[in-house]
Protein backbone atom coordinates (compact mmCIF):
# COMPACT_ATOMS: atom_id res chain seq x y z
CA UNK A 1 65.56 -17.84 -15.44
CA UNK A 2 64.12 -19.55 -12.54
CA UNK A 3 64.81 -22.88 -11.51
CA UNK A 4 61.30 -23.72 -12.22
CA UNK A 5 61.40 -22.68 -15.54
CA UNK A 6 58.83 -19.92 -15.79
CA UNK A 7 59.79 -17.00 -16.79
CA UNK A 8 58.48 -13.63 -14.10
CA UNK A 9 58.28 -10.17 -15.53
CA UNK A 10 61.44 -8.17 -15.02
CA UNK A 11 60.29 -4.84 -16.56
CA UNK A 12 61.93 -1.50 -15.17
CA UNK A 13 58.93 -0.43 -13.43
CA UNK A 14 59.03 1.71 -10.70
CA UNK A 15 57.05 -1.22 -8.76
CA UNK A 16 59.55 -3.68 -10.20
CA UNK A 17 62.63 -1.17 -8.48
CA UNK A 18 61.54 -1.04 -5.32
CA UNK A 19 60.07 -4.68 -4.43
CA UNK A 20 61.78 -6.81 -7.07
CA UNK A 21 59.28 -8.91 -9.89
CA UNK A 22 56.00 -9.46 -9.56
CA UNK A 23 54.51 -12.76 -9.61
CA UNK A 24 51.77 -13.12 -11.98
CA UNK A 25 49.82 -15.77 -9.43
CA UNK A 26 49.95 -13.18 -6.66
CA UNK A 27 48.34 -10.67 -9.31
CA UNK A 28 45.45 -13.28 -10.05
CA UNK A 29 44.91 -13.87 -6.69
CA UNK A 30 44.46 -10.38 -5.68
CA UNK A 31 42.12 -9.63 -8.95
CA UNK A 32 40.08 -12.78 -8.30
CA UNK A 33 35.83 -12.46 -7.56
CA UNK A 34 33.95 -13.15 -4.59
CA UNK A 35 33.07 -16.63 -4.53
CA UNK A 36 29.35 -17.53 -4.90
CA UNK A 37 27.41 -20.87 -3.66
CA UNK A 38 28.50 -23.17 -6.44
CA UNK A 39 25.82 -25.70 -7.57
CA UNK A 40 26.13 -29.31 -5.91
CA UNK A 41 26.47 -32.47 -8.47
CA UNK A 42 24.77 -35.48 -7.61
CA UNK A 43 24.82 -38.09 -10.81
CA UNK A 44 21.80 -40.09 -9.36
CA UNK A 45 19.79 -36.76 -7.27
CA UNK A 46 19.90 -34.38 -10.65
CA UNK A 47 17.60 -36.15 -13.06
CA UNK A 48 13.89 -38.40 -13.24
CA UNK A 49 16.07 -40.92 -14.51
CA UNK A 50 18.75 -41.27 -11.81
CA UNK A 51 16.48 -40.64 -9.06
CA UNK A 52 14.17 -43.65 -10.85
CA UNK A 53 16.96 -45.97 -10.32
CA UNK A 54 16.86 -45.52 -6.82
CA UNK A 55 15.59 -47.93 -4.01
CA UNK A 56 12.33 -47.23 -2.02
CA UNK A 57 13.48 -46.65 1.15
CA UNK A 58 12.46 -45.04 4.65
CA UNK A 59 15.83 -42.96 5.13
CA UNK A 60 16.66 -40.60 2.42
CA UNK A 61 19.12 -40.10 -0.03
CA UNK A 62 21.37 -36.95 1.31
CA UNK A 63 23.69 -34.68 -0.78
CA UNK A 64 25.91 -32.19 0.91
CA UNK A 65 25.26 -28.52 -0.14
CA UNK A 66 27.83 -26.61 1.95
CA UNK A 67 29.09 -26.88 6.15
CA UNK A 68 26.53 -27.93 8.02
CA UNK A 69 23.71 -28.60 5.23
CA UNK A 70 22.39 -31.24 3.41
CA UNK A 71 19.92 -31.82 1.14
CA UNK A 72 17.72 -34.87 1.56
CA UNK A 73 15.72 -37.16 -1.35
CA UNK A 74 12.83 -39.20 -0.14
CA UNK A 75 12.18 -41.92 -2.57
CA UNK A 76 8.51 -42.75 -2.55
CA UNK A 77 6.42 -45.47 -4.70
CA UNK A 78 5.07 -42.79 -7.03
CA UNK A 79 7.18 -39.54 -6.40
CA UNK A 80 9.49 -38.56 -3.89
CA UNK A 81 10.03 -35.25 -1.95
CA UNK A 82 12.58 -32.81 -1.35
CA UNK A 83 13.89 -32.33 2.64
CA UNK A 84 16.52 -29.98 4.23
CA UNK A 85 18.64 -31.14 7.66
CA UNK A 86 20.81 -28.47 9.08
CA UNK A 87 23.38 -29.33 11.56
CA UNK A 88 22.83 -27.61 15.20
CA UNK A 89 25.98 -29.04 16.68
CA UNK A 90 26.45 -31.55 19.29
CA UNK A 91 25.25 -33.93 17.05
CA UNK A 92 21.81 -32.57 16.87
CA UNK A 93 19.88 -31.93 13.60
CA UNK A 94 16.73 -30.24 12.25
CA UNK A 95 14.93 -31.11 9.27
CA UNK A 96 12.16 -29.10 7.06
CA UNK A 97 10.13 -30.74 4.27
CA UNK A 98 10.69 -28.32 1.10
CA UNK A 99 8.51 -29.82 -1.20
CA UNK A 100 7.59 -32.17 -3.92
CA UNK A 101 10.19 -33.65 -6.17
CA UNK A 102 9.51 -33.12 -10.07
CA UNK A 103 9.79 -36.85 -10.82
CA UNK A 104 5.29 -36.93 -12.01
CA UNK A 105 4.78 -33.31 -12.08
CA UNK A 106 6.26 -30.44 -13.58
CA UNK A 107 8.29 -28.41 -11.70
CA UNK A 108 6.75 -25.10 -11.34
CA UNK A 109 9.23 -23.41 -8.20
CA UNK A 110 6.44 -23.69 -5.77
CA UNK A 111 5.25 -26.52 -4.36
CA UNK A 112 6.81 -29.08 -7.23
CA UNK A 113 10.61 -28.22 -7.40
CA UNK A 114 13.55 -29.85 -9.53
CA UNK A 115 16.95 -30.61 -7.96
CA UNK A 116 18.09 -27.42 -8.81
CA UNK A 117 15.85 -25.74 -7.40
CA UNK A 118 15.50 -27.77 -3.92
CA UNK A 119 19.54 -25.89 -3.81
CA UNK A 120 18.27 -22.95 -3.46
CA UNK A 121 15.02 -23.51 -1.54
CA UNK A 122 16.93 -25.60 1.29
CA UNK A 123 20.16 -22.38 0.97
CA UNK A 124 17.35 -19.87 1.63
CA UNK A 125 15.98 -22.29 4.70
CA UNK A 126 19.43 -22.58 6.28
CA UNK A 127 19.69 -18.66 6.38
CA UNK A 128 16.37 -17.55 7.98
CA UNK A 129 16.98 -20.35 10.35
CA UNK A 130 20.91 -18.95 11.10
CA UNK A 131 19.57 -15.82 11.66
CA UNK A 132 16.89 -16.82 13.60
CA UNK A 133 19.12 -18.34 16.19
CA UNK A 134 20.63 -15.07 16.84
CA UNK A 135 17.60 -13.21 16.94
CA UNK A 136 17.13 -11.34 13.41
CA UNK A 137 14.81 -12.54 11.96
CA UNK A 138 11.26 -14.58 12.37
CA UNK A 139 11.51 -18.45 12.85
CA UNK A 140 9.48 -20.76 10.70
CA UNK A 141 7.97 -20.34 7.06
CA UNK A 142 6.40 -16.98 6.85
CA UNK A 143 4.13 -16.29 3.97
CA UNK A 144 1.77 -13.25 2.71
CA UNK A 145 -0.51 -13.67 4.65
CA UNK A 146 1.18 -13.58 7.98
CA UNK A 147 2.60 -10.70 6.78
CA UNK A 148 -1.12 -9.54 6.31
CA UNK A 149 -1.96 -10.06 9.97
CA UNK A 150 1.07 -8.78 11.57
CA UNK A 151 0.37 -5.26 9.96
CA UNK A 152 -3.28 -5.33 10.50
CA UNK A 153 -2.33 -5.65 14.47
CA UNK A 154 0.12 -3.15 14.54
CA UNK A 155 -1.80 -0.74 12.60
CA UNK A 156 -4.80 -1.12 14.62
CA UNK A 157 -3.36 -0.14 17.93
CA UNK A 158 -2.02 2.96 16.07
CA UNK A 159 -4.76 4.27 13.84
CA UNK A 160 -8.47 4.43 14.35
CA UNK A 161 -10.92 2.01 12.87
CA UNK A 162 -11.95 2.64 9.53
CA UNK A 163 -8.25 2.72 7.99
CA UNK A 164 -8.22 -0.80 9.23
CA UNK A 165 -10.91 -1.61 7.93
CA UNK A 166 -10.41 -0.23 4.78
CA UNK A 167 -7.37 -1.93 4.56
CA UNK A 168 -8.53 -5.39 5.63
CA UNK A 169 -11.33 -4.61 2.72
CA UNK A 170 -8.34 -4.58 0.17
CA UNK A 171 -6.53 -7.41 1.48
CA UNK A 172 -8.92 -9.77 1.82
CA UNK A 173 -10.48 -9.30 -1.96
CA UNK A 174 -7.34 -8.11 -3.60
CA UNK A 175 -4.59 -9.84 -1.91
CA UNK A 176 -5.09 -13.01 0.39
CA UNK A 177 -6.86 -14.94 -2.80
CA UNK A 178 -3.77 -15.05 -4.99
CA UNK A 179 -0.65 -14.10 -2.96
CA UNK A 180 -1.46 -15.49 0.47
CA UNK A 181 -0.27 -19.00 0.27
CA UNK A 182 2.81 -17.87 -0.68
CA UNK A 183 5.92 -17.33 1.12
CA UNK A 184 7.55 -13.94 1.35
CA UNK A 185 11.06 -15.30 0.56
CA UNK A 186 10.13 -16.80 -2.55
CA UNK A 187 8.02 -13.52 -4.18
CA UNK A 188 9.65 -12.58 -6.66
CA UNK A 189 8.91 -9.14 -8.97
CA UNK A 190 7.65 -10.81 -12.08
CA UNK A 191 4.85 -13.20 -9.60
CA UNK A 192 3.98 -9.71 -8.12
CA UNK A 193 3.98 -7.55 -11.77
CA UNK A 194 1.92 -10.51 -12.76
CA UNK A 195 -0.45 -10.15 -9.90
CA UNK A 196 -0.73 -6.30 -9.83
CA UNK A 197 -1.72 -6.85 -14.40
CA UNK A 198 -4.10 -9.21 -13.49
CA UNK A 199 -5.74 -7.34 -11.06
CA UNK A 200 -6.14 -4.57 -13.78
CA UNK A 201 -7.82 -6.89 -15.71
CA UNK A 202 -10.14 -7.55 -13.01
CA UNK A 203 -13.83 -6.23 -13.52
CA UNK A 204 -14.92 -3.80 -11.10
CA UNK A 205 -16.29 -5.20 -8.15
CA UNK A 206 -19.27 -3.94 -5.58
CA UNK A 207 -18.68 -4.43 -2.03
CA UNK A 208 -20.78 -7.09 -0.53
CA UNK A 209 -23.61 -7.03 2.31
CA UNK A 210 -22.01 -7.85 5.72
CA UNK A 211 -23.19 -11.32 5.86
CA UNK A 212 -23.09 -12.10 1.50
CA UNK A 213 -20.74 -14.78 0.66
CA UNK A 214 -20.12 -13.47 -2.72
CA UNK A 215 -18.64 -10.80 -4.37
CA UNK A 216 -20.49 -9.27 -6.99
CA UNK A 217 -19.14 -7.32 -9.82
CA UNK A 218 -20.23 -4.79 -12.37
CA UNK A 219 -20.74 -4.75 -16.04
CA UNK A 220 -18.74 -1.56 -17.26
CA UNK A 221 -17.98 -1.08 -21.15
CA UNK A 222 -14.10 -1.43 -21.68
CA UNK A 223 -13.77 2.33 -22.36
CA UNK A 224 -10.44 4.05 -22.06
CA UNK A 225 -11.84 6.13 -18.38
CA UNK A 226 -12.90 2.47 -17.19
CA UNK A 227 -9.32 1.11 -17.79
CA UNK A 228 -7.68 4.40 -16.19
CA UNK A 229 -10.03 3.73 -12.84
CA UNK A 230 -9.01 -0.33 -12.96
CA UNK A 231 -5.33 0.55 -13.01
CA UNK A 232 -6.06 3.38 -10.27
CA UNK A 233 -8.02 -0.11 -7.74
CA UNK A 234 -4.41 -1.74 -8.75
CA UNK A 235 -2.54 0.83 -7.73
CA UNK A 236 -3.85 0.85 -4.03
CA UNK A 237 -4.15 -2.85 -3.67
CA UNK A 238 -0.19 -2.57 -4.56
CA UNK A 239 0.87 0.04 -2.16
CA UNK A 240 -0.91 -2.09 0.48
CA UNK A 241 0.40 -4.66 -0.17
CA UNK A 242 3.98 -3.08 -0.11
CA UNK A 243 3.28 -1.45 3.48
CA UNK A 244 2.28 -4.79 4.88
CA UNK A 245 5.51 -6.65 3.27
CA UNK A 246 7.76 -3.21 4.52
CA UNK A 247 6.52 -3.25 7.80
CA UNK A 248 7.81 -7.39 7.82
CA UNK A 249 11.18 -6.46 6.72
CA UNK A 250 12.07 -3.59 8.70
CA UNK A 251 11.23 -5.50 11.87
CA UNK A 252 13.22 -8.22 10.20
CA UNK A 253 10.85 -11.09 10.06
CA UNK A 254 11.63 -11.52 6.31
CA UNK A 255 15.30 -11.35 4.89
CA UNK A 256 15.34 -9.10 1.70
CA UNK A 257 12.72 -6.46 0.05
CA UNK A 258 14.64 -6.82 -3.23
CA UNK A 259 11.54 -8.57 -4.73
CA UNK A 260 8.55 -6.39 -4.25
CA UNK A 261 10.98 -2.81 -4.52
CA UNK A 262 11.55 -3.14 -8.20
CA UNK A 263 7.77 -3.21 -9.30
CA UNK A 264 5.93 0.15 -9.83
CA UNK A 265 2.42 0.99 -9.73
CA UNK A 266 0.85 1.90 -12.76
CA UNK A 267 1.86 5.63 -14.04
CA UNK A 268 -0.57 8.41 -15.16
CA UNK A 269 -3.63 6.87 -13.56
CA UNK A 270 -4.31 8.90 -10.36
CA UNK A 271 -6.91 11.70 -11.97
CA UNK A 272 -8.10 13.62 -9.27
CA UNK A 273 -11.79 15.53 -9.86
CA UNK A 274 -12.37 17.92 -7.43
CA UNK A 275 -16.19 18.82 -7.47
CA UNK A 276 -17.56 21.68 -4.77
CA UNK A 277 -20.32 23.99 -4.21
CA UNK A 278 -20.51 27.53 -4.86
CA UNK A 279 -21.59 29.93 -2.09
CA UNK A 280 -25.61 29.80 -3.55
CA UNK A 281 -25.29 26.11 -3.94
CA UNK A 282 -24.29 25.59 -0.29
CA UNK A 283 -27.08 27.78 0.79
CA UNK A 284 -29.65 25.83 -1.06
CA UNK A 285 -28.27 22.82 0.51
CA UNK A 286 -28.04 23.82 3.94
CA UNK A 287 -31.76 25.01 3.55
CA UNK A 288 -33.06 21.44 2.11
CA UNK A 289 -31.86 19.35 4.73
CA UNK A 290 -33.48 18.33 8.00
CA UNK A 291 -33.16 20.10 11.19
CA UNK A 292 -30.99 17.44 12.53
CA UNK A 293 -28.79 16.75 10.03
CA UNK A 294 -28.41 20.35 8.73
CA UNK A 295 -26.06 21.16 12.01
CA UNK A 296 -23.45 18.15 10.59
CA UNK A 297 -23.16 19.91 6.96
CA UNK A 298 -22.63 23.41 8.38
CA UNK A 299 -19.84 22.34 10.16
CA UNK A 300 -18.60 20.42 7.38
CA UNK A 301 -18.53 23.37 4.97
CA UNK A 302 -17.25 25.78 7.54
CA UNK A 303 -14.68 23.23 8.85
CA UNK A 304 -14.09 20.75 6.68
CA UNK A 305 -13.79 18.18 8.96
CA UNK A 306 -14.87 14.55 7.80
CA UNK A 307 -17.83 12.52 8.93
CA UNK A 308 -16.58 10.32 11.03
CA UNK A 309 -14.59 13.40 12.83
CA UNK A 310 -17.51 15.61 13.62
CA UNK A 311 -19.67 11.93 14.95
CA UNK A 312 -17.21 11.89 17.28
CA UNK A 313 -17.14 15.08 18.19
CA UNK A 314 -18.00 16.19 21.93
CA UNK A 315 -19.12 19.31 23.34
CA UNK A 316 -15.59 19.99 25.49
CA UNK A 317 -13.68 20.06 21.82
CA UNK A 318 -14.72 23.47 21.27
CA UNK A 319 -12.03 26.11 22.87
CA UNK A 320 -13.66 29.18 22.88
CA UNK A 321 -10.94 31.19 23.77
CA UNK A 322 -8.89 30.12 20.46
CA UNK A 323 -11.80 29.31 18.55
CA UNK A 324 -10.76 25.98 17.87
CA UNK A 325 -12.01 22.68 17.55
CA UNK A 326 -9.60 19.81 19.14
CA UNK A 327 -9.98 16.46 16.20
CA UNK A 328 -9.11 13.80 18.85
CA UNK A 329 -10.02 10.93 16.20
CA UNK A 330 -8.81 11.74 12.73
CA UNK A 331 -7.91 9.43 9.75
CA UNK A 332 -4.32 9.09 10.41
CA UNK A 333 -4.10 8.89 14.19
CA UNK A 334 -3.11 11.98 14.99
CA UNK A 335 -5.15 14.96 16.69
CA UNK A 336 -5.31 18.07 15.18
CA UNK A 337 -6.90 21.97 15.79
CA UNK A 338 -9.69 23.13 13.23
CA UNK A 339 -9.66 27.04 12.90
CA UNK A 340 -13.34 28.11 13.48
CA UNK A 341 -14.73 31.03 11.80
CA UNK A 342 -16.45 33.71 13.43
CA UNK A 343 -19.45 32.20 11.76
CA UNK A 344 -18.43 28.88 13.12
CA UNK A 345 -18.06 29.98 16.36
CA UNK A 346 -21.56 31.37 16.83
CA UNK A 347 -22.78 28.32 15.44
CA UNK A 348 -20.72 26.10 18.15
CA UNK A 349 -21.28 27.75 20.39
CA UNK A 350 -24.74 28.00 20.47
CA UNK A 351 -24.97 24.09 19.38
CA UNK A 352 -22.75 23.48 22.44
CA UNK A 353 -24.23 25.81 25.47
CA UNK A 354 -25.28 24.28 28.64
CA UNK A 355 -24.49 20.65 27.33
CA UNK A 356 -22.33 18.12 29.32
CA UNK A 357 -18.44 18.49 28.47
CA UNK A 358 -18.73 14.65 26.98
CA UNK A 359 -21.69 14.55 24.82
CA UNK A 360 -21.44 14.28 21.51
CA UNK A 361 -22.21 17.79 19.59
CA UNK A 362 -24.09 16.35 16.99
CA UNK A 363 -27.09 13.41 17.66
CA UNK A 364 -30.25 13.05 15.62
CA UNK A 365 -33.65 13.71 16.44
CA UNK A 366 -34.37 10.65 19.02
CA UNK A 367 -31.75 11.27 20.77
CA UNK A 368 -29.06 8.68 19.89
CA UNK A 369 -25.37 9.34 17.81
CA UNK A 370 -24.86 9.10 14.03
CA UNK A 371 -24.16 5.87 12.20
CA UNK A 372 -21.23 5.22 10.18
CA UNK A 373 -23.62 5.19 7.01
CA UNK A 374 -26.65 7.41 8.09
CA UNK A 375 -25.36 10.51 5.99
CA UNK A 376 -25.72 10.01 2.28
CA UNK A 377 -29.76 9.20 1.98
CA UNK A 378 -30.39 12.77 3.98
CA UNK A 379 -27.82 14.22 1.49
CA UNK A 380 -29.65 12.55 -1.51
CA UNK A 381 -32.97 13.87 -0.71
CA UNK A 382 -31.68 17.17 -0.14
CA UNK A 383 -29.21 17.35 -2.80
CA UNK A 384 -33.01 16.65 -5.04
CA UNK A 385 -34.71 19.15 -3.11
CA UNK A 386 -32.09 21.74 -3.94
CA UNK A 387 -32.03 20.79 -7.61
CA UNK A 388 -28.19 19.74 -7.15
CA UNK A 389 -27.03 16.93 -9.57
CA UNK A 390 -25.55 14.63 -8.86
CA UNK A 391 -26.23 14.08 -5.34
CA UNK A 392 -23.58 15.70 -2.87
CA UNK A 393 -21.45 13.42 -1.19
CA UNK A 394 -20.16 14.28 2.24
CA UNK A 395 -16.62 14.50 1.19
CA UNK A 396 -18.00 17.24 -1.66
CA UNK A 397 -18.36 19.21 1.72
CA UNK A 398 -14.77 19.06 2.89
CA UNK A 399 -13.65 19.91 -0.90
CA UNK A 400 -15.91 22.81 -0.78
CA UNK A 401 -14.10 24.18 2.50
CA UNK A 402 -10.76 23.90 0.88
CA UNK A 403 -11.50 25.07 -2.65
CA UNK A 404 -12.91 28.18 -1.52
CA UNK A 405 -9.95 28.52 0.98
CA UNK A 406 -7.67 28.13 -1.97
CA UNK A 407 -9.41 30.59 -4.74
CA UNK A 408 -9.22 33.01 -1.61
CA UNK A 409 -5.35 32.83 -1.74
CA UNK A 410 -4.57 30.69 1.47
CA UNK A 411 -1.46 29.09 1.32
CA UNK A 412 -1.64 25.34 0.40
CA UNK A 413 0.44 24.68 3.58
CA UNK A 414 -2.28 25.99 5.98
CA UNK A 415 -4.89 24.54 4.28
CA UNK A 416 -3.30 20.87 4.70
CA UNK A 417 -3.09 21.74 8.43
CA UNK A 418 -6.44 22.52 8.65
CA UNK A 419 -7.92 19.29 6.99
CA UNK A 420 -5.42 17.49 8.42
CA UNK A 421 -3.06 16.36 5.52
CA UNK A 422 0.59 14.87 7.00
CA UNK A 423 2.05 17.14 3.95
CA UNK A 424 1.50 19.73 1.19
CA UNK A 425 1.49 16.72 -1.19
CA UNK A 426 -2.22 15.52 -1.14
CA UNK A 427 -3.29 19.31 -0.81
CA UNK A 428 -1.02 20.41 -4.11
CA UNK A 429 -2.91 17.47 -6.12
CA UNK A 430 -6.31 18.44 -5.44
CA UNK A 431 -6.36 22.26 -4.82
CA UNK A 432 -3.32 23.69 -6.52
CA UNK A 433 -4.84 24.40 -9.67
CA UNK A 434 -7.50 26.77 -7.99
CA UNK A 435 -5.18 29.14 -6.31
CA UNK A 436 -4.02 32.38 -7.77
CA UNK A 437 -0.69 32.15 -9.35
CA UNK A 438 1.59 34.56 -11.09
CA UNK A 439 1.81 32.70 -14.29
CA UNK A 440 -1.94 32.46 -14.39
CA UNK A 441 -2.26 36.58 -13.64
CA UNK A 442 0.35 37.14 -15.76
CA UNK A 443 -1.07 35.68 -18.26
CA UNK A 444 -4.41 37.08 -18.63
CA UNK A 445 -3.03 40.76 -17.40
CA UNK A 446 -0.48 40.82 -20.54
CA UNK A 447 -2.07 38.74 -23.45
CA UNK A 448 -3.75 41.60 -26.13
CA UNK A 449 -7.13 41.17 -27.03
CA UNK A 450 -7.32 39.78 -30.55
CA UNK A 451 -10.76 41.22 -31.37
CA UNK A 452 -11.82 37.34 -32.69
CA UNK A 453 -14.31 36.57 -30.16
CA UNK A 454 -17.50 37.74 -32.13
CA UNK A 455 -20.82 38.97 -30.95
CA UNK A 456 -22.31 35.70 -29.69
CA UNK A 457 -24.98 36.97 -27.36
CA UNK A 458 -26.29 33.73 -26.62
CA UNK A 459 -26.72 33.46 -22.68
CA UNK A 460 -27.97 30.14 -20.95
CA UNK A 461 -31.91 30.26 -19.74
CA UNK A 462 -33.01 29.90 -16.23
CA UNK A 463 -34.23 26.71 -15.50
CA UNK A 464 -38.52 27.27 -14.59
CA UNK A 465 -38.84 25.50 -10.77
């Protein structure tokens, strides 16, 4: 036996041969766990009660929390507050109110915190700070909403204008009022699953005038289609919210995306209704609508390019010799060719002969361009004259194009190149179900015929005009 008096393991192992006993201290030192931050005491800092006892004073009452970092107590007369000082070196300090001490109020891990609490506040200030000395990350409290209006810059010198608008439209009635005060450090998932169930909740709204100051919303009964379209609004507030907060991290302005990567929109919600004209039905359209206007939906059906695309359209676009038109300005930034028919190309053609290279293809009847919302009263009153119900929207022309491209048998690939889709995704959700498909022809070319059908012989009667 040792001299010590404990007794070592002497076992016949083959690690016992070859390097002699092993000490069991050497064994709990290799096992042991990372260290973590351990919590620091302070009998008269922890409690109301101890920090009651406590003299008012101008200089505060500092506890250390690790190298380098204290945390600092200002007594007041009422209530005191919470304050971090971080040492720089050569004897130079910086200092950062955290908050309000919980010695009235509640603490609530905001804006009123407990001494437990302040730890990890004035921890999480001492990192962004450390890293923001060696340039990786953003100095200075940095909340939502600067978050917000970093993305909204970036974005807008890389996509056209309505996406940002669209997207400042969701932040500022969805986001900004409950989320932007806060800082991004301190989100955490169950703040933000909170947030995303209350918006849910939230009855739908109508957007305002330009220059209202209100927000109006609509009565809707609380039917099972109304909740499914609530959760879909809450959905897209979410996943804007998440690209603003992404865009933060990745160019490291915030420290972790921990909080905001665990919650998940809601699931089964997205219900895509595709609605498009028949051949007779475009026809009666095209027919009904004024001469001006009627050149914008031909193109739409036999291109089905967007509004906003063919507004924007000029007369040096067209490339006759590949039939193409060249989409300098589409939704996500990126130009694209549109494949022209041969019936497209007579019609752009014509539209387009002897024009200047930069004029716009299509301009009304006086002369000037199309607004962004001078399409859908010429579609209502010719979607009436045509006996079409409901009215046509404009985008009900770009789902015609691909729906009949689809039932034709085009590959869903080249029909997301020609609206412009970055993927097959967003093309397989709204048009797969109206291509041919072998299970759908094998199917009806192999199933008997059951002889239970009956001899209804009811047909539906033409409407009189």
């Amino acid at each position: 036996m040792p001299a010590n008096g404990r007794k070592y393991g002497t076992s016949h192992c083959f690690g016992s041969c070859l390097f002699g006993p092993v000490r069991p201290r050497i064994l709990e030192k290799s096992w042991r766990r990372p260290t973590v931050p351990r919590s620091a005491r302070h009998a008269h800092l922890e409690t109301r009660t101890g920090r009651a006892r406590l003299k008012v004073r101008r200089a505060p009452y500092f506890v250390k929390i690790a190298k380098g970092l204290r945390l600092g107590y200002y007594r007041g007369a009422t209530a005191g507050t919470w304050i971090g000082r971080r040492y720089l070196g050569n004897g130079s300090y910086e200092t950062d109110p955290l908050g309000l001490a919980d010695d009235t109020t509640e603490a609530d891990d905001l804006k009123v915190l407990d001494y437990w609490q302040a730890q990890e506040v004035v921890r999480r200030w001492a990192e962004r700070n450390r890293l923001a000395d060696v340039g990786m990350t953003r100095r200075g409290p940095y909340s939502v909403s600067d978050a917000v209006r970093d993305y909204l810059e970036e974005i807008s010198a890389e996509k056209n204008a309505r996406p940002v608008r669209d997207a400042r439209y969701i932040f500022e009635n969805s986001v900004l009022p409950e989320l932007g005060h806060l800082l991004v450090e301190i989100l955490t998932t169950d703040r933000l699953v909170r947030w995303r169930n209350a918006l849910a909740a939230r009855p739908i709204g109508v957007r305002k005038k330009r220059n209202a100051s209100f927000r109006a919303t609509r009565a809707i009964a609380d039917t099972d289609e109304a909740r499914r379209k609530r959760k879909a609004t809450a959905n897209r507030s979410l996943t804007m919210l998440k690209a603003a907060l992404n865009r933060a991290f990745h160019a490291g302005r915030v420290l972790s995306d921990t909080a905001w990567r665990k919650v998940k929109p809601f699931a089964r919600v997205e219900k895509p209704v595709i609605r498009y004209l028949s051949a007779g039905e475009a026809r009666r359209l095209v027919n009904a609508c004024p001469q001006d206007f009627r050149r914008m939906v031909q193109a739409a059906l036999l291109t089905g390019c967007r509004y906003s695309e063919l507004t924007n359209l000029r007369c040096a676009d067209l490339n006759t010799d590949s039939d193409t038109l060249t989409i300098r300005q589409a939704k996500a930034g990126k130009p694209r060719h549109v494949v022209l028919t041969s019936e497209g190309r007579t019609l752009f053609t014509a539209w387009t002969a002897g024009r200047p290279a930069n004029m716009h293809v299509f301009l009304r009847d006086d002369g000037r361009s199309w607004g962004r919302s001078h399409q859908q009263r010429p579609l209502n009153d010719a979607s009436k004259i045509a006996k079409i119900s409901p009215p046509v929207t404009f985008h009900v022309l770009r789902h015609t194009h691909a729906s009949h491209l689809a039932m034709k048998g085009v590959g869903l690939g080249v029909i997301a190149a020609q609206l412009g889709h970055a993927d097959t995704r967003m093309t397989e959700k709204h048009y797969a179900h109206l291509a041919p498909s072998y299970v759908a022809d094998t199917i009806r070319a192999h199933f008997p015929t059951l002889g239970i059908g009956g001899d209804e012989t009811v047909v539906p009667l033409r409407q009189r005009k």
